[in-house]
Protein backbone atom coordinates (compact mmCIF):
# COMPACT_ATOMS: atom_id res chain seq x y z
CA UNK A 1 116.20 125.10 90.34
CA UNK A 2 117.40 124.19 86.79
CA UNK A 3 115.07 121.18 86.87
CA UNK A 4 112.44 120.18 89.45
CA UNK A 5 109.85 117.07 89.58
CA UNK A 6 108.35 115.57 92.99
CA UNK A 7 111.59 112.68 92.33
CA UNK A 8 114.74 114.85 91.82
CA UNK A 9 115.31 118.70 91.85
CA UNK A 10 118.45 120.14 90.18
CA UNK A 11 120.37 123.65 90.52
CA UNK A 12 123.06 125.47 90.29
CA UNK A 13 124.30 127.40 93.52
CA UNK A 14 127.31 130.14 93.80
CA UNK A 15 128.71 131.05 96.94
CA UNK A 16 131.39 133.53 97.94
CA UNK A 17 133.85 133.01 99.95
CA UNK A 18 133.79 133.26 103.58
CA UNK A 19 129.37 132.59 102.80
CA UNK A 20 128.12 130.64 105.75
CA UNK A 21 126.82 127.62 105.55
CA UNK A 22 125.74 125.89 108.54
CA UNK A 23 125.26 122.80 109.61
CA UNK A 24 121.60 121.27 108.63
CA UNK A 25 119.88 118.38 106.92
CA UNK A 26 117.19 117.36 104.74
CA UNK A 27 114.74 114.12 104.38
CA UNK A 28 116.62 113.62 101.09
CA UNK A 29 119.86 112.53 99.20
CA UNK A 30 121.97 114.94 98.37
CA UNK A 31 124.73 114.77 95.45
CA UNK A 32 127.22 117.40 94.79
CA UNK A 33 129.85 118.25 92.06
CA UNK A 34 132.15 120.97 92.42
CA UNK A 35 132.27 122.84 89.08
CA UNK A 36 134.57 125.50 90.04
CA UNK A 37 136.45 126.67 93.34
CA UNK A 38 136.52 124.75 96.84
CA UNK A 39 134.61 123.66 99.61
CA UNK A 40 135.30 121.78 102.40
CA UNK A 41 131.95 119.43 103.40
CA UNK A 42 131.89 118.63 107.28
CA UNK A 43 129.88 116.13 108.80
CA UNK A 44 128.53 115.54 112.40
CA UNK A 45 131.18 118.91 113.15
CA UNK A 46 134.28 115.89 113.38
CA UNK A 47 134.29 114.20 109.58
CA UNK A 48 135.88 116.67 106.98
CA UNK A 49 135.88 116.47 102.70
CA UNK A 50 138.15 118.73 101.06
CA UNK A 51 136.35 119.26 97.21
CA UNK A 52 137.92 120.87 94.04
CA UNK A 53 136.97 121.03 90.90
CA UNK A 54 135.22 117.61 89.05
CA UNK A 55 135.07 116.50 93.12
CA UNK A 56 131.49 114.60 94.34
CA UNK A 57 130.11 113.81 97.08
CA UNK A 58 126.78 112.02 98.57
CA UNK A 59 124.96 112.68 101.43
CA UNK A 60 122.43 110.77 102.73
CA UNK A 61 119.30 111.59 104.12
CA UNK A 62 118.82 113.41 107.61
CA UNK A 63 122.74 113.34 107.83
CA UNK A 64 124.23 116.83 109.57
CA UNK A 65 126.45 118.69 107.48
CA UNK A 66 127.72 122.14 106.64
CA UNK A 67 130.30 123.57 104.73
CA UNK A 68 133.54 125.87 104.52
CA UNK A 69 133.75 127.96 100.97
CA UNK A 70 137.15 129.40 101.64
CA UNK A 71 136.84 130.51 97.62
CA UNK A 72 134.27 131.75 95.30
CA UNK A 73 132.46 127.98 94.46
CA UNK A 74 129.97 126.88 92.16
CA UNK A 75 128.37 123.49 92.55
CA UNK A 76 125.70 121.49 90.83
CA UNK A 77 123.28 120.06 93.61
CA UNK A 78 120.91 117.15 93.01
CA UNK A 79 118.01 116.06 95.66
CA UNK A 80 116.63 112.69 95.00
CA UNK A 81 113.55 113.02 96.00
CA UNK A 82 113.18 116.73 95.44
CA UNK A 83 113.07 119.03 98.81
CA UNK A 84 109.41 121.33 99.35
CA UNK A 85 112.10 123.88 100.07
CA UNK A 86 113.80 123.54 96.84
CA UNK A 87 112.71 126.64 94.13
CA UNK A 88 110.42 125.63 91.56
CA UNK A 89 111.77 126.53 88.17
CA UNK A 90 109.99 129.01 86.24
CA UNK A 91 108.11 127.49 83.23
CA UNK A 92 107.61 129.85 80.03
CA UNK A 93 109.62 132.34 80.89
């Protein structure tokens, strides 16, 4: 994680195209912004968001999502509160 306290975690996350990501969710809110690339966010398998560049979207808590990367996509993702699963950053280096 760039940043991480017990009320919001955030990070920067790459992934390639074609990278799974299945369907899941987590306790927390989730916020992301598409820096770069695409990915298609899809909800409860029916309820499709088509993201570019500058693109956000919320999720709640405990909703089920996944995603499609169908190109190379980096995103900034914010958890409000922070998940345990989330990396801790590293402090002095």
């Amino acid at each position: 994680a760039l940043y991480k306290q017990s009320d919001v975690a955030i990070q920067i996350v790459e992934m390639s195209t074609n990278e799974p990501f299945p369907f899941h969710s987590h306790p927390s809110t989730e916020i992301m912004v598409v820096i770069s690339g695409r990915m298609i966010v899809v909800f409860d398998e029916d309820y499709r968001i088509d993201l570019g560049p500058t693109d956000v979207v919320t999720i709640e808590p405990n909703r089920l999502h996944g995603a499609e990367i169908p190109e190379d996509t980096r995103i900034i993702a914010i958890t409000i509160p922070a998940d345990a699963d989330y990396p801790a950053p590293k402090v002095g280096g």
